[in-house]
PDB file of N, CA and C in Angstrom:
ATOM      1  N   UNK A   1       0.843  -1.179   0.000  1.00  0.00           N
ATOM      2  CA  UNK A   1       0.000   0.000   0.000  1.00  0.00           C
ATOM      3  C   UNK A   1       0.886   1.238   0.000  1.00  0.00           C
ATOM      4  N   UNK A   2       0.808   1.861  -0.718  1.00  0.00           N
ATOM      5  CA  UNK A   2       1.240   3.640  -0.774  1.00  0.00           C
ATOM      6  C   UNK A   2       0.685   4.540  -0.367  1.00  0.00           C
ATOM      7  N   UNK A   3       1.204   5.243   0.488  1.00  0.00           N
ATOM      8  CA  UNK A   3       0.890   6.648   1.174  1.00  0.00           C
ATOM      9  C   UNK A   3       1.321   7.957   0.959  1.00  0.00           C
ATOM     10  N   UNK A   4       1.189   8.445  -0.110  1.00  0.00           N
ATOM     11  CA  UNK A   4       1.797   9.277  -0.314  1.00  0.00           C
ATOM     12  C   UNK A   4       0.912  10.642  -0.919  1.00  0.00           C
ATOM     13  N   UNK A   5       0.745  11.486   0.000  1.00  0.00           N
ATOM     14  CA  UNK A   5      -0.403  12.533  -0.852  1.00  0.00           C
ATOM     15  C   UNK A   5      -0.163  13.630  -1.665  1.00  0.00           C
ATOM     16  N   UNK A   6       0.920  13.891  -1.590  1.00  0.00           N
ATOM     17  CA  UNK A   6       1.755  14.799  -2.492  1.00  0.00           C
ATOM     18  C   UNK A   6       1.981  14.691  -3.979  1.00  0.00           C
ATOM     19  N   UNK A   7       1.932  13.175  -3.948  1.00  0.00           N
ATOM     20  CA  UNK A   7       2.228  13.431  -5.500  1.00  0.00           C
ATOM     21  C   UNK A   7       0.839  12.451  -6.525  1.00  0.00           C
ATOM     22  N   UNK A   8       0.735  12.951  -7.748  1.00  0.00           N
ATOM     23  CA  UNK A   8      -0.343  12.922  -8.995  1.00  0.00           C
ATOM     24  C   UNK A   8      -0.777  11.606  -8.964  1.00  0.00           C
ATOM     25  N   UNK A   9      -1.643  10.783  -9.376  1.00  0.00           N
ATOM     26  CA  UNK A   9      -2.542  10.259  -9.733  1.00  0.00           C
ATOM     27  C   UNK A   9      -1.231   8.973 -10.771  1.00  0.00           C
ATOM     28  N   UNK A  10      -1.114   9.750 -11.869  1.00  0.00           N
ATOM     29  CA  UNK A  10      -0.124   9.411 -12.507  1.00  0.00           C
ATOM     30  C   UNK A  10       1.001   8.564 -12.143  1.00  0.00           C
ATOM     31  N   UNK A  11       1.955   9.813 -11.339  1.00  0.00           N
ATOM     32  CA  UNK A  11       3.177   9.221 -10.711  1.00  0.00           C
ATOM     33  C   UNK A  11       2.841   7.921  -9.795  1.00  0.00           C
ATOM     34  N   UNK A  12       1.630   7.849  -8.880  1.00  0.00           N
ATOM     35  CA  UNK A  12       1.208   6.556  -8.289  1.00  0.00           C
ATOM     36  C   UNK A  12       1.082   5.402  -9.012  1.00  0.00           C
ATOM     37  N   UNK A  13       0.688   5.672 -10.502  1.00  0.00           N
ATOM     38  CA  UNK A  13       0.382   4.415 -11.483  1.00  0.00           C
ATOM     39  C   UNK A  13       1.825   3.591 -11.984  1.00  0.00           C
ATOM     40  N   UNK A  14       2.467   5.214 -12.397  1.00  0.00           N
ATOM     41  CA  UNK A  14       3.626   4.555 -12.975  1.00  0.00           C
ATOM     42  C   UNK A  14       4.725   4.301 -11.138  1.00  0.00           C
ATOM     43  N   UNK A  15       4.530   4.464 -10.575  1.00  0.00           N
ATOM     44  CA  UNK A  15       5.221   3.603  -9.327  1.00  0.00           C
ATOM     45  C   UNK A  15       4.665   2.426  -9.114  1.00  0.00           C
ATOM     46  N   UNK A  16       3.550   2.285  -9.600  1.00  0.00           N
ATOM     47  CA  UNK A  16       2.319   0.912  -8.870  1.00  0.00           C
ATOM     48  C   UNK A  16       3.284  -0.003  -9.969  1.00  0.00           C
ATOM     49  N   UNK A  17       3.160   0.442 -11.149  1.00  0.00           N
ATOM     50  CA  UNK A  17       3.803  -0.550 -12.617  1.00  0.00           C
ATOM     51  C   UNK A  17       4.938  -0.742 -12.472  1.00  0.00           C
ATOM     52  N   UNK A  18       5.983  -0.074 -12.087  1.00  0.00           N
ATOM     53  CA  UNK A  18       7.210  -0.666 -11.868  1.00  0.00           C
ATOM     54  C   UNK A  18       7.451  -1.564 -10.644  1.00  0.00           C
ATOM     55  N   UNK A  19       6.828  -1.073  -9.399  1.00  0.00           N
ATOM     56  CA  UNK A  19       6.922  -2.275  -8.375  1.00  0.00           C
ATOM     57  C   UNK A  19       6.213  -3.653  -9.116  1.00  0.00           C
ATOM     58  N   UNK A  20       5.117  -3.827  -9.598  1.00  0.00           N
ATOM     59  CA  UNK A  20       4.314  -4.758  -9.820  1.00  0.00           C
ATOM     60  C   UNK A  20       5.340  -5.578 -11.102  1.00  0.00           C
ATOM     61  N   UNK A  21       6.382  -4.697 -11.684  1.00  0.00           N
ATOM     62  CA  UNK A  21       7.417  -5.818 -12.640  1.00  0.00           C
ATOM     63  C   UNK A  21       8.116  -6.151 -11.909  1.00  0.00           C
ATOM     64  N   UNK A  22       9.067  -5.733 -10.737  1.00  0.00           N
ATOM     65  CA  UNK A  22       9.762  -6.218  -9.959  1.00  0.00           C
ATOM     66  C   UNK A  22       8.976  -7.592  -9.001  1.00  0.00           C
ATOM     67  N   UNK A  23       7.710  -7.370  -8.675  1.00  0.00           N
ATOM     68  CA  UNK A  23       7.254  -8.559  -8.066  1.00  0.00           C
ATOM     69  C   UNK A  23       7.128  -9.753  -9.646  1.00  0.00           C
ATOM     70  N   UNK A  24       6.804  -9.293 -10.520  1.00  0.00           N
ATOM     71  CA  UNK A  24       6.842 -10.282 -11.560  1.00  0.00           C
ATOM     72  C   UNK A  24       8.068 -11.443 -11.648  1.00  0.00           C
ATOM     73  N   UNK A  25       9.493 -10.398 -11.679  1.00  0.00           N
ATOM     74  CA  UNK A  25      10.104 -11.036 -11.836  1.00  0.00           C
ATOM     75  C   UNK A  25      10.415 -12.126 -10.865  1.00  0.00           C
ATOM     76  N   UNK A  26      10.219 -11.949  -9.991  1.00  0.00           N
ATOM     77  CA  UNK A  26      10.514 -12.572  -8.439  1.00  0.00           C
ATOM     78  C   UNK A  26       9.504 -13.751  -8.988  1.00  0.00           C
ATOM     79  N   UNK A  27       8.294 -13.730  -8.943  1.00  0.00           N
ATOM     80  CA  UNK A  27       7.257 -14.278  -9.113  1.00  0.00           C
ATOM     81  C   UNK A  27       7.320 -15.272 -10.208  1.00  0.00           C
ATOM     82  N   UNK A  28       8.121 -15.123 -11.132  1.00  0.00           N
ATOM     83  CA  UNK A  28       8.516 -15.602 -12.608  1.00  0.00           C
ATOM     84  C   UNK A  28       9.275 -17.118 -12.280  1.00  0.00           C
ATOM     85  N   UNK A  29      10.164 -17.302 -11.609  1.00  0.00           N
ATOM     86  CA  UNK A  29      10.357 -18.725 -11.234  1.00  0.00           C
ATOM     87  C   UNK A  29      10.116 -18.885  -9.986  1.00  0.00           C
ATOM     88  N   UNK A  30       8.662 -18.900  -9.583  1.00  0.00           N
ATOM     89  CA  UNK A  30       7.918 -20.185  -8.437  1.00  0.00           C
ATOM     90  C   UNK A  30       7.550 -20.782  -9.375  1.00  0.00           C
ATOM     91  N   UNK A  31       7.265 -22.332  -9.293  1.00  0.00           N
ATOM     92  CA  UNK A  31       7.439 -23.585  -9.984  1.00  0.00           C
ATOM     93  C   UNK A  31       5.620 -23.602  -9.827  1.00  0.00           C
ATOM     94  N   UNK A  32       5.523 -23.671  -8.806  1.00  0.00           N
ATOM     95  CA  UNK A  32       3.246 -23.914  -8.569  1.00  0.00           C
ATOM     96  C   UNK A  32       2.812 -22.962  -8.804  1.00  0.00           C
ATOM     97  N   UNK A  33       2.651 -22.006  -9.606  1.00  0.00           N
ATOM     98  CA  UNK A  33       2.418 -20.760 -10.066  1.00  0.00           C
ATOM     99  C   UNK A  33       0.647 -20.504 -10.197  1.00  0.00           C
ATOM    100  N   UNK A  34      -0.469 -20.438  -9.706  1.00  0.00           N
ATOM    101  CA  UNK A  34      -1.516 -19.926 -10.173  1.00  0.00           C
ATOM    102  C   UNK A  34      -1.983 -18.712 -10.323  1.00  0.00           C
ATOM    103  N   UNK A  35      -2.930 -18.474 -10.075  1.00  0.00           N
ATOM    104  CA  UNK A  35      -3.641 -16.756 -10.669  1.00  0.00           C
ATOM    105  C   UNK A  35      -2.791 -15.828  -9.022  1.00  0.00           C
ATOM    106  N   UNK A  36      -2.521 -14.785  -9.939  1.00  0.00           N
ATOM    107  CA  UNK A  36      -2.117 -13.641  -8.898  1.00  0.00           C
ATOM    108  C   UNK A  36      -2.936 -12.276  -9.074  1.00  0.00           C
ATOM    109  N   UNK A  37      -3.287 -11.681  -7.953  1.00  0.00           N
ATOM    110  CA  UNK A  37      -4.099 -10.719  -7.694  1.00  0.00           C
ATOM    111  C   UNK A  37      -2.672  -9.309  -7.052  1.00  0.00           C
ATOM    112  N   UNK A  38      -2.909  -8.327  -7.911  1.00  0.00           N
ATOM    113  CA  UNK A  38      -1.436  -7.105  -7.182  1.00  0.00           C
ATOM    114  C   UNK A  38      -2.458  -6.499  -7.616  1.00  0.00           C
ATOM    115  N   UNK A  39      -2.716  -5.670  -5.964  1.00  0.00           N
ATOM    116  CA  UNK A  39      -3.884  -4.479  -5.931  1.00  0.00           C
ATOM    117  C   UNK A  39      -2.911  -3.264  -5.036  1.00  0.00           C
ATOM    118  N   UNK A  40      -3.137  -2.056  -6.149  1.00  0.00           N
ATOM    119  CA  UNK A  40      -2.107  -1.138  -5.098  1.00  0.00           C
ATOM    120  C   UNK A  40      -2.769  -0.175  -4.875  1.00  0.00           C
ATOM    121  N   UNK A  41      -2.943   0.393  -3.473  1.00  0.00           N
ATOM    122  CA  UNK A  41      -3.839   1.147  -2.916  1.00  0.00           C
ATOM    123  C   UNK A  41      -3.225   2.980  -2.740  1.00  0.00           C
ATOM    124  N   UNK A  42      -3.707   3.667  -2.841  1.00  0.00           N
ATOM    125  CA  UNK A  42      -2.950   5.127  -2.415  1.00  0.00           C
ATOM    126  C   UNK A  42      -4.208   6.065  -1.703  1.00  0.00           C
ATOM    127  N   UNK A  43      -3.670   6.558  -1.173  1.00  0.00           N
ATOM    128  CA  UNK A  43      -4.494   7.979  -0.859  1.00  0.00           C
ATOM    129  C   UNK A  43      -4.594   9.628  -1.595  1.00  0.00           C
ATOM    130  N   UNK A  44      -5.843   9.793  -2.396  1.00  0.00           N
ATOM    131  CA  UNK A  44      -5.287  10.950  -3.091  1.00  0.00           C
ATOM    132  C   UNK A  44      -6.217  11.657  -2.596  1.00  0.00           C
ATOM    133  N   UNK A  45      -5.979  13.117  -2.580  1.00  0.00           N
ATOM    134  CA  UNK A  45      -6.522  14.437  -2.091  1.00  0.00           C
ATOM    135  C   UNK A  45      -7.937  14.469  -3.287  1.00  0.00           C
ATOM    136  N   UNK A  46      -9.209  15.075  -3.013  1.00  0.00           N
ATOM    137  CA  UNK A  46      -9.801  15.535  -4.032  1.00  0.00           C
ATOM    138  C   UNK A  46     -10.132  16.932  -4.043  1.00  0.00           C
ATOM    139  N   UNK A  47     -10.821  17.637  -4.931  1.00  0.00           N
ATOM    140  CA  UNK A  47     -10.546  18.892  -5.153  1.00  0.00           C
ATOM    141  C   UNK A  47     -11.180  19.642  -4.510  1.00  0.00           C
ATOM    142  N   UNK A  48     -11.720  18.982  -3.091  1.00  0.00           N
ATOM    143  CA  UNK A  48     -11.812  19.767  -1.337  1.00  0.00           C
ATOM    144  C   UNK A  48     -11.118  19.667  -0.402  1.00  0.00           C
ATOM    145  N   UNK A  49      -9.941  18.731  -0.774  1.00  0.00           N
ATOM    146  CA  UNK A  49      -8.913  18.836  -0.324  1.00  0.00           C
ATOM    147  C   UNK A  49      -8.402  17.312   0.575  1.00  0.00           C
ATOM    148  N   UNK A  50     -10.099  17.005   0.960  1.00  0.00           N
ATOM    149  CA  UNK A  50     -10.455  15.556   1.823  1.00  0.00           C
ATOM    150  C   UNK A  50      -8.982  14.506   1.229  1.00  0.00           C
ATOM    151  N   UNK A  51      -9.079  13.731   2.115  1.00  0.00           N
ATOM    152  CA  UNK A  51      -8.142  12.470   1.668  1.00  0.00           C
ATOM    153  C   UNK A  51      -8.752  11.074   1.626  1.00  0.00           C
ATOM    154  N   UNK A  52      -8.995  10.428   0.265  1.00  0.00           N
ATOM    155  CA  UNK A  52      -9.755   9.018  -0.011  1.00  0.00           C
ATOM    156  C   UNK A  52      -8.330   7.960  -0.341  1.00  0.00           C
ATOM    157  N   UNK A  53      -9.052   6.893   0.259  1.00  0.00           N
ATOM    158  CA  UNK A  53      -8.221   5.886  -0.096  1.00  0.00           C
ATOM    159  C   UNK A  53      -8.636   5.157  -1.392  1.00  0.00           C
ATOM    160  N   UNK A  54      -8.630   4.921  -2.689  1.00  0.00           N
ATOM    161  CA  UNK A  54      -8.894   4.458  -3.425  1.00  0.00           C
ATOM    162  C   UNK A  54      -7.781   3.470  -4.045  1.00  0.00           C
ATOM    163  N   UNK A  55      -8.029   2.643  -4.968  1.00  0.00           N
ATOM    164  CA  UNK A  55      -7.521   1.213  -5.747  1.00  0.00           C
ATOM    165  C   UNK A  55      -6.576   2.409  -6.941  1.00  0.00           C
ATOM    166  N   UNK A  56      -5.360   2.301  -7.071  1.00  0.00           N
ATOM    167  CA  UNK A  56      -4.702   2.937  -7.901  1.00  0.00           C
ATOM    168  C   UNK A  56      -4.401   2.182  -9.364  1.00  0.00           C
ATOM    169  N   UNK A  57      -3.822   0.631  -8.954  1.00  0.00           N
ATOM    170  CA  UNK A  57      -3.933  -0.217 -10.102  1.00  0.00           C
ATOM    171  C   UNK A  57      -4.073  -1.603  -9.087  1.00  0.00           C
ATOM    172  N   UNK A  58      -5.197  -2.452 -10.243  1.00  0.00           N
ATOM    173  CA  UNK A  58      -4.957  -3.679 -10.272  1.00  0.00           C
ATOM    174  C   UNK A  58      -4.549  -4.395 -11.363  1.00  0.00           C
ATOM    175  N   UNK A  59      -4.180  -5.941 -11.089  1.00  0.00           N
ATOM    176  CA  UNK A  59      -3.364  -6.748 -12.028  1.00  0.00           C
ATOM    177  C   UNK A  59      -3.827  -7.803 -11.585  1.00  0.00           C
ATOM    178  N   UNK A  60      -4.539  -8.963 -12.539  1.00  0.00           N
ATOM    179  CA  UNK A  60      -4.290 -10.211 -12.473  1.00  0.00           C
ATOM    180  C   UNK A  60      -3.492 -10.995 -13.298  1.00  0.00           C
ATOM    181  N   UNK A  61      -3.041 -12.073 -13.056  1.00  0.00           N
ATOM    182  CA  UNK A  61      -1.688 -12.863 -14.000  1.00  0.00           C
ATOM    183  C   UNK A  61      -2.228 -14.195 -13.366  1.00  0.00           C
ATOM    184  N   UNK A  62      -2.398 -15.157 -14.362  1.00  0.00           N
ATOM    185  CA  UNK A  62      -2.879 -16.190 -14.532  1.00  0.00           C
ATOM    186  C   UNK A  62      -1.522 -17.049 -15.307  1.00  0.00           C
ATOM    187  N   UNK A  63      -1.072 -18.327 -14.477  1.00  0.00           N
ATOM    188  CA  UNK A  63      -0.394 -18.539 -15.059  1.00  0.00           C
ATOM    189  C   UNK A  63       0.216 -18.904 -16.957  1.00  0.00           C
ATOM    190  N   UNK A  64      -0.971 -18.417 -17.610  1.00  0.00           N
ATOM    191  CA  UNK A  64      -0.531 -18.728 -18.702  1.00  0.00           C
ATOM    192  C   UNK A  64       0.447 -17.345 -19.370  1.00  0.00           C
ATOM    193  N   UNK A  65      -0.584 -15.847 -18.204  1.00  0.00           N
ATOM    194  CA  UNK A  65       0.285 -14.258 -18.603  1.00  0.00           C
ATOM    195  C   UNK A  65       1.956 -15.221 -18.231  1.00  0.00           C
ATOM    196  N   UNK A  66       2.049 -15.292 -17.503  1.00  0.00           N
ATOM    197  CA  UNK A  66       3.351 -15.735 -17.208  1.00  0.00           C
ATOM    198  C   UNK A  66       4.251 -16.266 -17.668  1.00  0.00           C
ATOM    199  N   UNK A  67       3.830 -17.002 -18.665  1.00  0.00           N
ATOM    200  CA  UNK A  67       4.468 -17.924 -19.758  1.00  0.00           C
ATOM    201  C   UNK A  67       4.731 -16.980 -20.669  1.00  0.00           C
ATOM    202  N   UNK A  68       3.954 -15.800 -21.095  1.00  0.00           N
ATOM    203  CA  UNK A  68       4.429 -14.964 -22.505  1.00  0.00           C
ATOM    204  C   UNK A  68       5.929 -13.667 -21.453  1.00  0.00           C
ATOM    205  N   UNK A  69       5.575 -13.963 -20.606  1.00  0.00           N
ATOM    206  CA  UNK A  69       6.475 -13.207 -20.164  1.00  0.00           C
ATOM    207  C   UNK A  69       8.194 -13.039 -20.090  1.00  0.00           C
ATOM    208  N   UNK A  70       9.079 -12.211 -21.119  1.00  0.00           N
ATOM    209  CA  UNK A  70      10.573 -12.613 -21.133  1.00  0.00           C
ATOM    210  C   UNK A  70      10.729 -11.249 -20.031  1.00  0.00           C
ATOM    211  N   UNK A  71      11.385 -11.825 -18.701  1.00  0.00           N
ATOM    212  CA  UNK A  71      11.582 -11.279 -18.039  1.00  0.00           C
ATOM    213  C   UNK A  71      12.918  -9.858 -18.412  1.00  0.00           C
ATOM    214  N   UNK A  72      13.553 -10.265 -18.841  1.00  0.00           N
ATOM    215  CA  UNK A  72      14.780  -9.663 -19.315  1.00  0.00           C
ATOM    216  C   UNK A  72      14.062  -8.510 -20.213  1.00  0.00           C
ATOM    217  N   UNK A  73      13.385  -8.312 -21.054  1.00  0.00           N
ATOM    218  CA  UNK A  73      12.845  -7.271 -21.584  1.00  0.00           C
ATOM    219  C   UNK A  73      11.831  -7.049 -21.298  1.00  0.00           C
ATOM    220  N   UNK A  74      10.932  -7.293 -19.847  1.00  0.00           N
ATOM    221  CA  UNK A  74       9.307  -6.854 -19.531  1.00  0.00           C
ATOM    222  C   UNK A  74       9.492  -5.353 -19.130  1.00  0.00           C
ATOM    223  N   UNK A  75       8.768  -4.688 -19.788  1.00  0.00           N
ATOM    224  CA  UNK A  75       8.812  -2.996 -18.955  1.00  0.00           C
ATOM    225  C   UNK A  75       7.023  -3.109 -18.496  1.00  0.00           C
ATOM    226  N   UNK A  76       7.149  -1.816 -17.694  1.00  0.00           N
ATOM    227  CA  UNK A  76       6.008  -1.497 -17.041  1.00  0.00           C
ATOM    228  C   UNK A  76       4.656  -1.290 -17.556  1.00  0.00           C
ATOM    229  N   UNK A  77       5.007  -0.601 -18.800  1.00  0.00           N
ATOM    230  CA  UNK A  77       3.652  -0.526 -20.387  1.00  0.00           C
ATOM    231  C   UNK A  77       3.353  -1.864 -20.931  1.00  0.00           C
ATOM    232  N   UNK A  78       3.982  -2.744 -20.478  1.00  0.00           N
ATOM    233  CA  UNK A  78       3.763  -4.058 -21.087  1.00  0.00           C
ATOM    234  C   UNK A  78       2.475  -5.021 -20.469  1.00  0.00           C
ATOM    235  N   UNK A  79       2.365  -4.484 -18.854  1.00  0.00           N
ATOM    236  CA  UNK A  79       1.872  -4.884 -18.017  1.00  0.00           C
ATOM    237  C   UNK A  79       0.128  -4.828 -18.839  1.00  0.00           C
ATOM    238  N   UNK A  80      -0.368  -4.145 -19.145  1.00  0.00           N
ATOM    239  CA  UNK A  80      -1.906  -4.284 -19.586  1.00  0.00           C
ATOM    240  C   UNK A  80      -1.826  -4.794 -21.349  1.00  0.00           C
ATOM    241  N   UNK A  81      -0.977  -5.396 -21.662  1.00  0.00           N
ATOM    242  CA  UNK A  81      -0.743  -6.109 -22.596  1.00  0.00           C
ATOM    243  C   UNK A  81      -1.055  -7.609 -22.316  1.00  0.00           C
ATOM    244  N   UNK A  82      -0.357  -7.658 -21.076  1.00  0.00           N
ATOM    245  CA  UNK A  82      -0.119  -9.207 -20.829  1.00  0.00           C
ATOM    246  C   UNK A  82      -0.911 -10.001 -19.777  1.00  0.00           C
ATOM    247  N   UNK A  83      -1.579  -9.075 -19.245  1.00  0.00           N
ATOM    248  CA  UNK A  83      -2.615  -9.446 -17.778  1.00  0.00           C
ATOM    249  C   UNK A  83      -3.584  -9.675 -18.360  1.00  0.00           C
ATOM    250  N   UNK A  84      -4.406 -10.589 -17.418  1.00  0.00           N
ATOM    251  CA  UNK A  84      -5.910 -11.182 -17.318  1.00  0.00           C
ATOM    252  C   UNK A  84      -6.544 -10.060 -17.589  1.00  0.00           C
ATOM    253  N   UNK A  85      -6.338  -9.546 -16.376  1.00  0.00           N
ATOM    254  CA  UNK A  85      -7.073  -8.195 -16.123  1.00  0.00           C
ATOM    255  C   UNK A  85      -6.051  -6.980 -15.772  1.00  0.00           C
ATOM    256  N   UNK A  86      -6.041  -5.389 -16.250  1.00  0.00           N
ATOM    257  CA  UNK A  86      -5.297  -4.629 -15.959  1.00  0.00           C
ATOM    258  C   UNK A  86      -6.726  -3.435 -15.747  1.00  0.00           C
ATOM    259  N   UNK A  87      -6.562  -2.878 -14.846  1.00  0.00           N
ATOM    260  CA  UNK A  87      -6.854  -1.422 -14.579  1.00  0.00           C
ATOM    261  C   UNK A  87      -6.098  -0.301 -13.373  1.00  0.00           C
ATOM    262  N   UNK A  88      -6.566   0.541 -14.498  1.00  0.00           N
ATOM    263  CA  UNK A  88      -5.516   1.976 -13.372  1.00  0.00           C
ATOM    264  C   UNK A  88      -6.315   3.108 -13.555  1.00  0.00           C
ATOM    265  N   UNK A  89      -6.390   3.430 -12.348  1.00  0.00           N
ATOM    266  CA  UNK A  89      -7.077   4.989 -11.962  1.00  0.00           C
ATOM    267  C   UNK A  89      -6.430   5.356 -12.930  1.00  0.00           C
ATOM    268  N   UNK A  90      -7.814   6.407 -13.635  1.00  0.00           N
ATOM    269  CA  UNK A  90      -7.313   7.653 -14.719  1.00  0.00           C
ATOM    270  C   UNK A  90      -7.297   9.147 -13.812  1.00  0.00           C
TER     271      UNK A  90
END
């Protein structure tokens, strides 16, 4: 989970996408591999100033995403290419 209220909407997504390749790779040789759920949470200000906790990005990966996956060249834009399911706060 991320806490951070200072910074954009944006910058939370593209931080959510690069942690979520680093867990990939990690994730990339367990041998019993089934469906994975990476839900990343933040707190953003709205334009009264209040602070909500909302879903920044989710990701599911089913072991077959996993199989198209060459770790050595996965970047972060690749991520809603290759997932079950991809969504990210706009």
């Amino acid at each position: 989970m991320m806490n951070d209220d200072a910074i954009t909407k944006k910058k939370v997504i593209d931080y959510a996408q690069q942690k979520t390749v680093e867990l990939i790779r990690v994730l990339k040789g367990v041998e019993d591999l089934s469906n994975i759920r990476i839900n990343w949470q933040a707190n953003f200000k709205d334009a009264y100033g209040n602070i909500n906790p909302e879903s920044a990005m989710t990701v599911l990966l089913k072991k077959g995403d996993f199989d198209q996956i060459d770790v050595a060249n996965f970047n972060a834009s690749d991520l809603k290419e290759v997932a079950t399911y991809y969504h990210a706060t706009s």
